[in-house]
Protein backbone atom coordinates (compact mmCIF):
# COMPACT_ATOMS: atom_id res chain seq x y z
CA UNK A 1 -10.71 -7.62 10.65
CA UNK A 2 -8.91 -6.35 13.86
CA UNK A 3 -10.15 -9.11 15.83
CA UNK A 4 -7.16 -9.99 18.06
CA UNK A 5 -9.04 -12.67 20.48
CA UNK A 6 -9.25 -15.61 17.98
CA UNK A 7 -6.49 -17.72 16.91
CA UNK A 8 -5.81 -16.87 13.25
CA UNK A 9 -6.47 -13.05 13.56
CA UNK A 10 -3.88 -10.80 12.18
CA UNK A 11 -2.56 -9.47 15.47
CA UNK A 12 -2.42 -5.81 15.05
CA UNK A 13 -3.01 -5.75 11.54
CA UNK A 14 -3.98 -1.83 10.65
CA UNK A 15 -5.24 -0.98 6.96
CA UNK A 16 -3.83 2.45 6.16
CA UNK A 17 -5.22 4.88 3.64
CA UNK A 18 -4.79 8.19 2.33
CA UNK A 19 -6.38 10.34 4.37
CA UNK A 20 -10.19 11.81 3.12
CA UNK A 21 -8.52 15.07 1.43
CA UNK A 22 -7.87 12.74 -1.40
CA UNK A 23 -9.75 14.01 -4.54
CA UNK A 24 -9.98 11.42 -7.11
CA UNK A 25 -11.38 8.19 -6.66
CA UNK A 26 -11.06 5.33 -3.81
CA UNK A 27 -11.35 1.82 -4.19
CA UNK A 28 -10.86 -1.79 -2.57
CA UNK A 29 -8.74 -3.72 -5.39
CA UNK A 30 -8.17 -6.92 -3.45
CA UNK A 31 -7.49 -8.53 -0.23
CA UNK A 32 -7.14 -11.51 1.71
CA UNK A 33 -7.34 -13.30 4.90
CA UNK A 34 -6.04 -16.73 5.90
CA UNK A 35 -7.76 -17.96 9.19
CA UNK A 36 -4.88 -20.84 10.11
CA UNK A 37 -2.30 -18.24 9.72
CA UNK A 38 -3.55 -14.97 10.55
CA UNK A 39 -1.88 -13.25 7.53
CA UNK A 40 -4.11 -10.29 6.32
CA UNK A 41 -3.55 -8.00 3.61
CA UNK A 42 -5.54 -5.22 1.53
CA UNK A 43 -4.88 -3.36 -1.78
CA UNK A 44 -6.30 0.25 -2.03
CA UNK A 45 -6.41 1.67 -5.29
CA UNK A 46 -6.63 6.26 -5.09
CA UNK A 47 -7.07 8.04 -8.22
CA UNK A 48 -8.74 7.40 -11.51
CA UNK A 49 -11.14 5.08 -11.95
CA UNK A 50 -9.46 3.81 -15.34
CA UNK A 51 -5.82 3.68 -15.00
CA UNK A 52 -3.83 6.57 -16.73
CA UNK A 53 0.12 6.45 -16.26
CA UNK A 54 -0.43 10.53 -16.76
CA UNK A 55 -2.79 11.04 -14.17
CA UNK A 56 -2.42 11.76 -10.32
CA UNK A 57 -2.60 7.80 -8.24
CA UNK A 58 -1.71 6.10 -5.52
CA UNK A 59 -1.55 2.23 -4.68
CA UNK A 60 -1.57 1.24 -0.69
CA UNK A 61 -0.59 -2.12 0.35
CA UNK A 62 -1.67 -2.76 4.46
CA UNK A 63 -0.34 -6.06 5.19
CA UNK A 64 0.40 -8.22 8.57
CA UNK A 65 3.56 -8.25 9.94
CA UNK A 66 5.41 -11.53 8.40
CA UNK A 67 2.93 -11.67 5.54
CA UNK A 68 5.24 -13.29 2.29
CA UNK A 69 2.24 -11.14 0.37
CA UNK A 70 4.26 -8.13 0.76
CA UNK A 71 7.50 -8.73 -0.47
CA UNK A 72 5.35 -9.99 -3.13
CA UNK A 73 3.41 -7.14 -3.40
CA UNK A 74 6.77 -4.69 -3.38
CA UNK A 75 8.22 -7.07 -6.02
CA UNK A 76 5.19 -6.32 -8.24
CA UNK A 77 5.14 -2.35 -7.62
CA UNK A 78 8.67 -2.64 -8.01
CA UNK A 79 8.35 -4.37 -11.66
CA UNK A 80 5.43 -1.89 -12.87
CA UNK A 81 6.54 0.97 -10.99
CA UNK A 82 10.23 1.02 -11.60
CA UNK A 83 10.67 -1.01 -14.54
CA UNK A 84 7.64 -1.10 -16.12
CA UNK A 85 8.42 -3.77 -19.28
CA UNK A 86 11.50 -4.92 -18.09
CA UNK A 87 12.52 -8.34 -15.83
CA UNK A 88 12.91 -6.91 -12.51
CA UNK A 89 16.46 -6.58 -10.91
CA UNK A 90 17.69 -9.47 -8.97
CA UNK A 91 17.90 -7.49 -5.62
CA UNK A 92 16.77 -3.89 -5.34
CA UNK A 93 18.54 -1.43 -5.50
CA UNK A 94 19.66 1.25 -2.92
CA UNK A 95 16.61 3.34 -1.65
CA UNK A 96 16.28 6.65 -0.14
CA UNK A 97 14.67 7.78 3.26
CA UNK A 98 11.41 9.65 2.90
CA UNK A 99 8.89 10.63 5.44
CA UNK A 100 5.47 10.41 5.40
CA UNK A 101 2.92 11.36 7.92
CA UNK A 102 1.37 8.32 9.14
CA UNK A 103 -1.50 8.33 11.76
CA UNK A 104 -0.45 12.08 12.43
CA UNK A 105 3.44 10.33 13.17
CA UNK A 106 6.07 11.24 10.68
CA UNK A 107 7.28 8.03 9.67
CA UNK A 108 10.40 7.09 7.61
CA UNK A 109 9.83 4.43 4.86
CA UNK A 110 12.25 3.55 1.98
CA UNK A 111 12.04 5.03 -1.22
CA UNK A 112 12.63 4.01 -4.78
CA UNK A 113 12.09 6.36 -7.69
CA UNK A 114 12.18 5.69 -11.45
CA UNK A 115 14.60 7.77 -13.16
CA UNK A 116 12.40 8.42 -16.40
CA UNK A 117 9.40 9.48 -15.09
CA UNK A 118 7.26 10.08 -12.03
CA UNK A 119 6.85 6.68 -10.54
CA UNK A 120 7.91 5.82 -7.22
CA UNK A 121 7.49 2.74 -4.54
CA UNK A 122 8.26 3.23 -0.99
CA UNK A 123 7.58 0.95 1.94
CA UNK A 124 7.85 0.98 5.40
CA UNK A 125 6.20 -0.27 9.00
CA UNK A 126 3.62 1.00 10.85
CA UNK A 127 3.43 -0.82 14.29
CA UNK A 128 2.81 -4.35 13.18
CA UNK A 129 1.44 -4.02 9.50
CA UNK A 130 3.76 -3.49 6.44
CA UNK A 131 2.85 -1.15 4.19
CA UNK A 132 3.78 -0.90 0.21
CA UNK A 133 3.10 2.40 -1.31
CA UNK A 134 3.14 3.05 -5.23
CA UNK A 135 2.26 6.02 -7.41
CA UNK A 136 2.73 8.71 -9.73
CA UNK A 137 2.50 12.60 -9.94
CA UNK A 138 2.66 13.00 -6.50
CA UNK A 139 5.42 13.51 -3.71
CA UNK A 140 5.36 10.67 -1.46
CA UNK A 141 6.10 13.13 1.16
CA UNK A 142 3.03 15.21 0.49
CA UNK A 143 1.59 11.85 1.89
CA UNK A 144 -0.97 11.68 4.69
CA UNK A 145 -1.92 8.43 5.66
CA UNK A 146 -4.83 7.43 8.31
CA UNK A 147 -5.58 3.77 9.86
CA UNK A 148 -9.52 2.70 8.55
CA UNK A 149 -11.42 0.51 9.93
CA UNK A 150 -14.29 0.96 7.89
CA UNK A 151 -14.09 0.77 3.68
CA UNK A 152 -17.58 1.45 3.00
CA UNK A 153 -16.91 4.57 1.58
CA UNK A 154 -14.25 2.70 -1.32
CA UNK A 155 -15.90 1.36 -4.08
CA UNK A 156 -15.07 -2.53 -4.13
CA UNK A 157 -15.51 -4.32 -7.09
CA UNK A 158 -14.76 -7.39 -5.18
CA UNK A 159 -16.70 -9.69 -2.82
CA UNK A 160 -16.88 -8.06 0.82
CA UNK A 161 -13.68 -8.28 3.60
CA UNK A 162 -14.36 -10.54 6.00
């Protein structure tokens, strides 16, 4: 996936996860890869296998740099996140700076929090992959994320990257 010799490669394209303290679940929930391009993403899904609003989980979004899938994938987090059930705002709103430790780096990515309830989206940059972060009942700052290479250990209930 980090092949940076063809054309059509995503060009420094990282996949970040949460690092392996993570006690619940891990999963592959979709990605994709488009060889004239070189626009790569990945979804990874932390938490329970059967999604429970109440429960601890974490959505990570790894995406090239340029990719239109991840302002699409913020607008979604950002709709089921933020305002689950309602049409989404037609710009968002101001965010807040939070850091998270990324690749042993503190990093500072934006921050949006739902007023009612736990939910929160953040995003930010890591070198050249965006990154879309969505979850509930944790602090995004108690964050630790790590580049992967290799997803074998996520279950994927999809066909295999690549």
């Amino acid at each position: 996936m980090n092949d940076q010799s063809t054309r059509g490669s995503a060009e420094g394209f990282s996949v970040f996860a949460v690092d392996a303290n993570w006690p619940e679940s891990r999963q592959v929930t979709g990605h994709g890869h488009n060889r004239v391009t070189g626009d790569a993403h990945v979804y990874l899904w932390f938490g329970s296998p059967y999604f429970d609003p109440q429960v601890q989980h974490l959505t990570v979004f790894s995406a090239s740099s340029g990719n239109a899938e991840a302002t699409e994938a913020l607008e979604r987090a950002f709709e089921i996140y933020c305002h689950p059930g309602e049409e989404p705002p037609a710009r968002l709103p101001a965010s807040e700076p939070v850091t998270i430790t990324t690749d042993g780096r503190p990093m500072t990515f934006e921050l949006w929090r739902n007023t009612s309830d736990r939910c929160w989206v953040a995003r930010g940059c890591v070198d050249n992959t965006e990154v879309v972060l969505s979850g509930s009942g944790i602090e995004p700052s108690d964050l630790r994320l790590v580049r992967v290479s290799d997803l074998t250990s996520f279950s994927n209930p999809f066909a295999p990257l690549g």
